[in-house]
C-alpha atoms as a PDB file:
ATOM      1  CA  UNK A   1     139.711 140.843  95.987  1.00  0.00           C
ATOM      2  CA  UNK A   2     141.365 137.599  96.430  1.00  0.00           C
ATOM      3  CA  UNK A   3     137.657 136.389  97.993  1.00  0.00           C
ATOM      4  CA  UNK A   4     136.426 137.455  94.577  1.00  0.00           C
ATOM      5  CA  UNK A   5     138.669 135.430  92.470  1.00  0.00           C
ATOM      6  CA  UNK A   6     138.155 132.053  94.724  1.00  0.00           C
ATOM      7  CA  UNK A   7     134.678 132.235  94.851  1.00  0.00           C
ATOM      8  CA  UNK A   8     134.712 132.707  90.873  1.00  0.00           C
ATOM      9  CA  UNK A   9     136.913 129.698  90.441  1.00  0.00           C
ATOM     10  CA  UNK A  10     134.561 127.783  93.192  1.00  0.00           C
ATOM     11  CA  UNK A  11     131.562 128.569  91.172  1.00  0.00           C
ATOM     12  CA  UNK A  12     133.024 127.176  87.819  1.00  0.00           C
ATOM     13  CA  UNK A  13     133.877 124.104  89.741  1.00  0.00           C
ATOM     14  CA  UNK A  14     130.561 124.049  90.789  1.00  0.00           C
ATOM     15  CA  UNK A  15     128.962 124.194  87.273  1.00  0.00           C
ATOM     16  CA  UNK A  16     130.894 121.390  86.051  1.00  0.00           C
ATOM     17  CA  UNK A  17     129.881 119.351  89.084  1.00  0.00           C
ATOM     18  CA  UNK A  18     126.223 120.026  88.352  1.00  0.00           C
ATOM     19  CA  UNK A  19     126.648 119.829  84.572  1.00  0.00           C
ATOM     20  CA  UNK A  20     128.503 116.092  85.633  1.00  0.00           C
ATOM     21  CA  UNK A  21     126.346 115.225  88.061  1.00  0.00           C
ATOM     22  CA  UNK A  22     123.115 116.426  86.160  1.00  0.00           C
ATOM     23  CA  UNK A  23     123.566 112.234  83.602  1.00  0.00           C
ATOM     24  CA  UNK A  24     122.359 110.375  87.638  1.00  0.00           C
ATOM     25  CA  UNK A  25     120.359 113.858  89.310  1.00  0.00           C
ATOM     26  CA  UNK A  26     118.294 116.607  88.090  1.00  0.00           C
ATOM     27  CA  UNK A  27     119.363 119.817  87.913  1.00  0.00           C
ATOM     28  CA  UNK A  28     116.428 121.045  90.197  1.00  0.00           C
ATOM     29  CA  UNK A  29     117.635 117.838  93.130  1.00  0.00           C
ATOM     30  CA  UNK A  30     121.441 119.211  93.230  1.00  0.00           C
ATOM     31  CA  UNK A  31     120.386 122.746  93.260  1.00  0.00           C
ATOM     32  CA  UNK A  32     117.914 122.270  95.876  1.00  0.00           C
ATOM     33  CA  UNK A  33     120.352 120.511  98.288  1.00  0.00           C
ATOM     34  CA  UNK A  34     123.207 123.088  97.639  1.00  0.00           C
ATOM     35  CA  UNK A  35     120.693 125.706  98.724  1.00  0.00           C
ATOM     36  CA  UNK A  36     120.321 123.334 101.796  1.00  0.00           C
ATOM     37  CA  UNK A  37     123.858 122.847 102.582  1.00  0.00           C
ATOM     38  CA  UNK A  38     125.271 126.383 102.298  1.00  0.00           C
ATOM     39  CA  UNK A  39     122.569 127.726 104.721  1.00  0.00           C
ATOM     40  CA  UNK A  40     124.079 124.897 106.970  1.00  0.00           C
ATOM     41  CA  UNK A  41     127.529 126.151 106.575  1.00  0.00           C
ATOM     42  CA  UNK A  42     126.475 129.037 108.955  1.00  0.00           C
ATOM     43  CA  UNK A  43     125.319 127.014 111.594  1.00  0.00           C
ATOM     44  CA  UNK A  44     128.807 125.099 111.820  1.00  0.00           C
ATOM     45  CA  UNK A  45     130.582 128.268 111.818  1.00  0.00           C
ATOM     46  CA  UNK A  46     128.188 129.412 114.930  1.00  0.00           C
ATOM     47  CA  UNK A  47     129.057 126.331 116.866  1.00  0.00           C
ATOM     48  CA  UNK A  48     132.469 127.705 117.202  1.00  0.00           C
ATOM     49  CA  UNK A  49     132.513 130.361 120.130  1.00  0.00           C
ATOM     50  CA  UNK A  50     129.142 131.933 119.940  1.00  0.00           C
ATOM     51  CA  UNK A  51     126.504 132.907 122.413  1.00  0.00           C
ATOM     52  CA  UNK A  52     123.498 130.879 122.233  1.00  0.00           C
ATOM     53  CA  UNK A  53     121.350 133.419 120.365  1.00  0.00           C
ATOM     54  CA  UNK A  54     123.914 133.525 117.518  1.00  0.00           C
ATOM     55  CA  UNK A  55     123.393 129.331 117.001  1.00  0.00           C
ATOM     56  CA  UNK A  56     119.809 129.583 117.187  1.00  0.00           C
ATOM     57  CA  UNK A  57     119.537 132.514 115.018  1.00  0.00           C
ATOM     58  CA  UNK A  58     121.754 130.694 112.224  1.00  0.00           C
ATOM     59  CA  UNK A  59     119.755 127.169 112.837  1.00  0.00           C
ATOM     60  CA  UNK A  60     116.354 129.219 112.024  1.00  0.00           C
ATOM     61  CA  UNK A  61     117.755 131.126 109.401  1.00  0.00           C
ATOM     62  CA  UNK A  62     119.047 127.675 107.669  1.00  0.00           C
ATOM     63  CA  UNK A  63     115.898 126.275 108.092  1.00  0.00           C
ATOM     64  CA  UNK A  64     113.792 128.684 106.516  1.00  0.00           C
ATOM     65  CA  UNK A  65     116.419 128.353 103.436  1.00  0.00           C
ATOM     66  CA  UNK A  66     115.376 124.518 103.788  1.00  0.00           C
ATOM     67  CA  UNK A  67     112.370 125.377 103.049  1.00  0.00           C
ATOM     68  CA  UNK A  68     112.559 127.714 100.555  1.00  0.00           C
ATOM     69  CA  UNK A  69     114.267 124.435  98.572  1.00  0.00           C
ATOM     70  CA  UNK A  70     111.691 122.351  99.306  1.00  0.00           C
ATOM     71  CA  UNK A  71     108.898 124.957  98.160  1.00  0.00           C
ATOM     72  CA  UNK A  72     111.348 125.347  94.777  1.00  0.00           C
ATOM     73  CA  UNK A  73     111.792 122.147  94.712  1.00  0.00           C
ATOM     74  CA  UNK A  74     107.752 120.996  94.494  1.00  0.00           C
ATOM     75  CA  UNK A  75     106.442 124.188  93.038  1.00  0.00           C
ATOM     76  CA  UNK A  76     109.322 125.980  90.922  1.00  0.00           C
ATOM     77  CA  UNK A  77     112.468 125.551  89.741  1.00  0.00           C
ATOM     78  CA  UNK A  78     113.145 129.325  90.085  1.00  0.00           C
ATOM     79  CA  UNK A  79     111.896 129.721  93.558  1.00  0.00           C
ATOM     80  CA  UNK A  80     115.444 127.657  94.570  1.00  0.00           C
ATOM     81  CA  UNK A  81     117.843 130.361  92.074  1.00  0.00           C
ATOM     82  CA  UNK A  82     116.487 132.874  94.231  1.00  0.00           C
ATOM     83  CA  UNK A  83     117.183 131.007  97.412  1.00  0.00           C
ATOM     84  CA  UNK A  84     120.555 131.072  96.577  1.00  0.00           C
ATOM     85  CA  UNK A  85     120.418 134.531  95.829  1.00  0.00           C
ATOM     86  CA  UNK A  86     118.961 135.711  98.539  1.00  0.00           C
ATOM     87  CA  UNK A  87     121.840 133.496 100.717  1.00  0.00           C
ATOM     88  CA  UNK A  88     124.445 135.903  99.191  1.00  0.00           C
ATOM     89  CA  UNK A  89     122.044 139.075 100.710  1.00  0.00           C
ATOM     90  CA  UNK A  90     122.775 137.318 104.034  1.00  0.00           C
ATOM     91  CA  UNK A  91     126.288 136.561 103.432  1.00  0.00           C
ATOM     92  CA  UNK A  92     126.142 140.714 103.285  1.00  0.00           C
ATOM     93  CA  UNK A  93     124.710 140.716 106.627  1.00  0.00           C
ATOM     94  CA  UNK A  94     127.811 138.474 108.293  1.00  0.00           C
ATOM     95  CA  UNK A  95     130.380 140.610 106.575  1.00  0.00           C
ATOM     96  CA  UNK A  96     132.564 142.470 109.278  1.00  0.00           C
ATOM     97  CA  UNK A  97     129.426 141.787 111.224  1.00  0.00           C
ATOM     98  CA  UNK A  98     127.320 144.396 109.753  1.00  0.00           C
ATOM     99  CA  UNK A  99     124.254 143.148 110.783  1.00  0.00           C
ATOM    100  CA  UNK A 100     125.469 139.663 112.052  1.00  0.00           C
ATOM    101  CA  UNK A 101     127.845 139.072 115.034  1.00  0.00           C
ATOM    102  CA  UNK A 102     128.383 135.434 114.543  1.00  0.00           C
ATOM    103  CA  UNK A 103     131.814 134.853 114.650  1.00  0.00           C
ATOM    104  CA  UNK A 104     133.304 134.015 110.778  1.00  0.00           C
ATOM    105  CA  UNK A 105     136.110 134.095 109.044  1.00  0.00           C
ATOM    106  CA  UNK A 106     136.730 137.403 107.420  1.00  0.00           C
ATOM    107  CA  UNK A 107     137.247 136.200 104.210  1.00  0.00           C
ATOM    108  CA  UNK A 108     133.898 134.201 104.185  1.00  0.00           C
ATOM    109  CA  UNK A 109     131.360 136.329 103.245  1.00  0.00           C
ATOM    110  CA  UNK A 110     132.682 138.064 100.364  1.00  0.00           C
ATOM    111  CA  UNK A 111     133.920 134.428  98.829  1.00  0.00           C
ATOM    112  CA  UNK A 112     130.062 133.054  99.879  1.00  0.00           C
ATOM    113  CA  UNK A 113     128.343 135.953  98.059  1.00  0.00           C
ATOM    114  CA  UNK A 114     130.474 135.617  95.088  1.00  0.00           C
ATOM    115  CA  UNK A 115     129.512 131.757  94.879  1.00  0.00           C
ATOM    116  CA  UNK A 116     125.728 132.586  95.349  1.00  0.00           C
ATOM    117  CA  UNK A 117     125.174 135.230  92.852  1.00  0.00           C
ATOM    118  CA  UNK A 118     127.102 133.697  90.084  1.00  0.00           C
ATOM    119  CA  UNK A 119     125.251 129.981  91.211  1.00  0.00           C
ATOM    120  CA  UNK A 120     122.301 132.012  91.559  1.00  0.00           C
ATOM    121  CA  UNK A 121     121.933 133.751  87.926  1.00  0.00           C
ATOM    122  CA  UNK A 122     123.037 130.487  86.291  1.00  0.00           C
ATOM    123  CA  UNK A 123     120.671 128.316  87.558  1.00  0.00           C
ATOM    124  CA  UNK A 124     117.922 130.916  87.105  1.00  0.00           C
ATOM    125  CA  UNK A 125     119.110 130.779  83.400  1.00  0.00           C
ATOM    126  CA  UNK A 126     118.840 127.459  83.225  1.00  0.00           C
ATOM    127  CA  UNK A 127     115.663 126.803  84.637  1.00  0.00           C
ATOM    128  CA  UNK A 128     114.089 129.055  82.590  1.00  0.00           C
ATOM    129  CA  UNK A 129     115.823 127.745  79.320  1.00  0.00           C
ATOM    130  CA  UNK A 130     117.485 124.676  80.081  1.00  0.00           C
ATOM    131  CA  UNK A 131     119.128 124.128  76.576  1.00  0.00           C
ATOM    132  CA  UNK A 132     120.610 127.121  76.282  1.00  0.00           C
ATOM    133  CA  UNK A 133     123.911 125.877  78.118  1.00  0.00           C
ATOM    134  CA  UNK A 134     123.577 122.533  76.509  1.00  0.00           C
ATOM    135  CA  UNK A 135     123.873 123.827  73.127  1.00  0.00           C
ATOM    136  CA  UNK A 136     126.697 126.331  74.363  1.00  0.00           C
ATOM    137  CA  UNK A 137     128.742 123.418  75.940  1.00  0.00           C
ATOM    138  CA  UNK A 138     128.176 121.060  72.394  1.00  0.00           C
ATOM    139  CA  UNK A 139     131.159 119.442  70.927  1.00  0.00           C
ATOM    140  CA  UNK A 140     131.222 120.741  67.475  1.00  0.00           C
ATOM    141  CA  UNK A 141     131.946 117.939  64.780  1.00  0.00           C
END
């Protein structure tokens, strides 16, 4: 549960980084490279003590994610949402090693998967309208 709250908190972080970061990049640019860098995060952690098939099973999964940001990134917005979506259905696959034996910490997937789903749903909302958190974040005067 604990996993659950962090990755919350993480994620609101997150938001306000993009929403900061969003007056020198766009939106689609910071999305795109966190979609690059959390499929990375899996390779570091298969660096650590794992056979050979584990680090080149995590390098090709991170690269396909790679390029599932650059294909979002050139053709649609969306395309990288679901990216990060689909990251937290592999995060599923690491957790207690149901499907994958790399070696993790425990609390990792569960905090990961949090982080992509909410990351996930908000940037598909705000792709698809992207004033509708503008006008929710105003300062009224």
């Amino acid at each position: 549960m604990i996993e659950i709250i962090w990755g919350v908190v993480a994620t609101v972080v997150i938001i306000v980084l993009f929403r900061v970061l969003s007056k020198v990049f766009t939106t689609k640019l910071i999305a795109a490279a966190i979609l690059v860098a959390i499929a990375f995060i899996y390779v570091g952690f298969s660096l650590k003590q794992n056979p050979v098939g584990h680090i080149i099973l995590e390098c090709s999964v991170a690269l396909g994610f790679s390029f599932i940001a650059m294909i979002g990134y050139t053709k649609n917005n969306s395309i990288i949402a679901y990216g990060i979506i689909l990251h937290g259905i592999w995060d599923i696959f690491h957790h207690n090693g149901l499907l994958i034996r790399t070696d993790i910490p425990p609390y990792w997937p569960v905090f990961c998967l949090t982080i992509d789903f909410i990351l996930g749903l908000y940037l598909l909302v705000v792709f698809k309208n992207p004033k509708a958190f503008s006008l929710l974040l105003r300062n009224p005067r």
